[in-house]
Protein backbone atom coordinates (compact mmCIF):
# COMPACT_ATOMS: atom_id res chain seq x y z
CA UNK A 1 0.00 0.00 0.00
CA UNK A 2 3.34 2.37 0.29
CA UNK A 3 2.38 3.00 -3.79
CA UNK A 4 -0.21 5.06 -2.84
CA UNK A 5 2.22 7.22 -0.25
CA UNK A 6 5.07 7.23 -3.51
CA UNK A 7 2.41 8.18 -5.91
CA UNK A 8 1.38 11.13 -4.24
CA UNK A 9 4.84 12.10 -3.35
CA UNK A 10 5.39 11.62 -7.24
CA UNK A 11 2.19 14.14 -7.73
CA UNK A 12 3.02 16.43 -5.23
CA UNK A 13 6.76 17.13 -6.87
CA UNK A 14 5.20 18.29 -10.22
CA UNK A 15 2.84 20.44 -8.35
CA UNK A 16 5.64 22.22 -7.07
CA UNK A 17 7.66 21.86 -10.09
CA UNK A 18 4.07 23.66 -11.86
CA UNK A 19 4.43 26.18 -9.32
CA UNK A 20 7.82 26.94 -9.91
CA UNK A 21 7.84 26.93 -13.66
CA UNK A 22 4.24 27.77 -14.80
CA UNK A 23 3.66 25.26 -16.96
CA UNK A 24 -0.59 23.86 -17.35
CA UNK A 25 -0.23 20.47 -18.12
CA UNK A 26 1.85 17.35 -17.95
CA UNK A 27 1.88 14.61 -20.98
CA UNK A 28 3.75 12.51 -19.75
CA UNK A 29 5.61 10.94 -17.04
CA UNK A 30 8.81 8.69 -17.12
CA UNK A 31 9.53 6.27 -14.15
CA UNK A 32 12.20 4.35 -13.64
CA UNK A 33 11.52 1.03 -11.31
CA UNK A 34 13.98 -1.40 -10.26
CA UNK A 35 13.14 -5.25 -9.88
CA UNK A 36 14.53 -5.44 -6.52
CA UNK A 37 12.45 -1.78 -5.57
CA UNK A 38 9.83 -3.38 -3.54
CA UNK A 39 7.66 -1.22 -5.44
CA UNK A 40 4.58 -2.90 -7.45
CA UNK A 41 4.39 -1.10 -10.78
CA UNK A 42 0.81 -1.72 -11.47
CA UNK A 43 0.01 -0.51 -7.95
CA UNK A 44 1.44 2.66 -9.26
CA UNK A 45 -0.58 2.75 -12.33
CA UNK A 46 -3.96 1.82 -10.61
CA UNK A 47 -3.06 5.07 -7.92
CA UNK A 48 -1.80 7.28 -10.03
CA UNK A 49 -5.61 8.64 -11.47
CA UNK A 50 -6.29 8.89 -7.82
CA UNK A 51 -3.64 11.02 -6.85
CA UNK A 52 -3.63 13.27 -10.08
CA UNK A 53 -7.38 13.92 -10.04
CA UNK A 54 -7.87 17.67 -9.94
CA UNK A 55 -3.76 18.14 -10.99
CA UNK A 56 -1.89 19.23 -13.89
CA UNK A 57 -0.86 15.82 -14.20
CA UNK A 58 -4.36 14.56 -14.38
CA UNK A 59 -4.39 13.28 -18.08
CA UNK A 60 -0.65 12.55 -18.35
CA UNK A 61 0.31 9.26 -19.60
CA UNK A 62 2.37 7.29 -16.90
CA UNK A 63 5.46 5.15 -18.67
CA UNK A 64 6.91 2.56 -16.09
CA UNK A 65 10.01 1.28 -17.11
CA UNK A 66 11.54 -1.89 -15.47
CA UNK A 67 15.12 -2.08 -14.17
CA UNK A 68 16.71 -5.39 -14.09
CA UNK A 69 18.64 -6.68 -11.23
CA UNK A 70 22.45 -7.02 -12.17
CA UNK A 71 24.89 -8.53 -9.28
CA UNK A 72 28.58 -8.07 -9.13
CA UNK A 73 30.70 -11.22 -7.72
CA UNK A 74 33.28 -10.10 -5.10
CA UNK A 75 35.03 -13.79 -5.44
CA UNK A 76 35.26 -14.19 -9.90
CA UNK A 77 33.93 -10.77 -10.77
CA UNK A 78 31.16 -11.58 -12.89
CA UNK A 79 28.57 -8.93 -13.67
CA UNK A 80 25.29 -10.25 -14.49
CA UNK A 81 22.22 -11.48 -13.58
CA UNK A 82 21.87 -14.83 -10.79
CA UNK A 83 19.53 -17.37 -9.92
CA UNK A 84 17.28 -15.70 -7.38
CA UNK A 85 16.56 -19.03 -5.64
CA UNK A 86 20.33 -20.14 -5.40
CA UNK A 87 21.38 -16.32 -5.07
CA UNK A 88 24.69 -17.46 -6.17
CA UNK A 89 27.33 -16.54 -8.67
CA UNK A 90 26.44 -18.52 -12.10
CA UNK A 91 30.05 -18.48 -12.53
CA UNK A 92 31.70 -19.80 -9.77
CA UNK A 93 29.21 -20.60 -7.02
CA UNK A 94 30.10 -17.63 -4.98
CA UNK A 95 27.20 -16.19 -2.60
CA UNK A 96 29.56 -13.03 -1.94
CA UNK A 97 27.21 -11.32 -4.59
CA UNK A 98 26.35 -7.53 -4.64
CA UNK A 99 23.29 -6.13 -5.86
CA UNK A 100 24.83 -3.01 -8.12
CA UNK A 101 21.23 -2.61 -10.17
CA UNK A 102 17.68 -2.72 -9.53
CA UNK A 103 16.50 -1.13 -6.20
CA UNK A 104 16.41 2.23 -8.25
CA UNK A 105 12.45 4.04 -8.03
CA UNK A 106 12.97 7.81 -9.18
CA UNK A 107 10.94 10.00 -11.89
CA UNK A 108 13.27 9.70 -15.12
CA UNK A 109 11.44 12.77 -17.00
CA UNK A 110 8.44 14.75 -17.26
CA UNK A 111 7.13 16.32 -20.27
CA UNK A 112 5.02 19.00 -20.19
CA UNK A 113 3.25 21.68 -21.72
């Protein structure tokens, strides 16, 4: 249920982007969501009418675009994706793995009018 709480924060940043800028409408909005986020995309997408109702973002379109997980090995050094039942190296079996992509969540553009 945090999508709700993100979605409005994600509303409430072009308001005050509208405010600062003057601009009357936004097209479109650009999101960036990482597989290992913890954030549900189509929660996101079934909020985001609630939370722009009455906004300049009200009739934007919302793009969602995944980020794969990538790992980095600290034993081999492979960079890559892994199993995530094993959540071991493919390579050489190593669990000393590091997530380096895929927890991202931020607003990757906004177009506007």
């Amino acid at each position: 249920m945090h999508e709700l709480a993100l979605t409005e924060g994600i509303i409430n940043i072009i308001s005050s982007q509208q405010e600062q800028e003057g601009f009357s409408e936004v097209l479109e909005i650009r999101l960036r969501v990482g597989e290992y986020s913890g954030i549900v995309p189509e929660c996101i997408r079934e909020f985001f009418p609630i939370a722009a109702k009455g906004t300049a973002a009200e009739r934007a379109a919302l793009v969602i675009e995944p980020v794969e997980a990538a790992f980095r090995c600290h034993d081999c050094g492979y960079e890559g994706k892994i199993d995530r039942k094993s959540a071991c190296c493919p390579v050489c079996g190593s669990t000393a793995v590091r997530l380096t992509a895929g927890r991202e969540f931020y607003v990757e553009s906004i177009k506007v009018e």
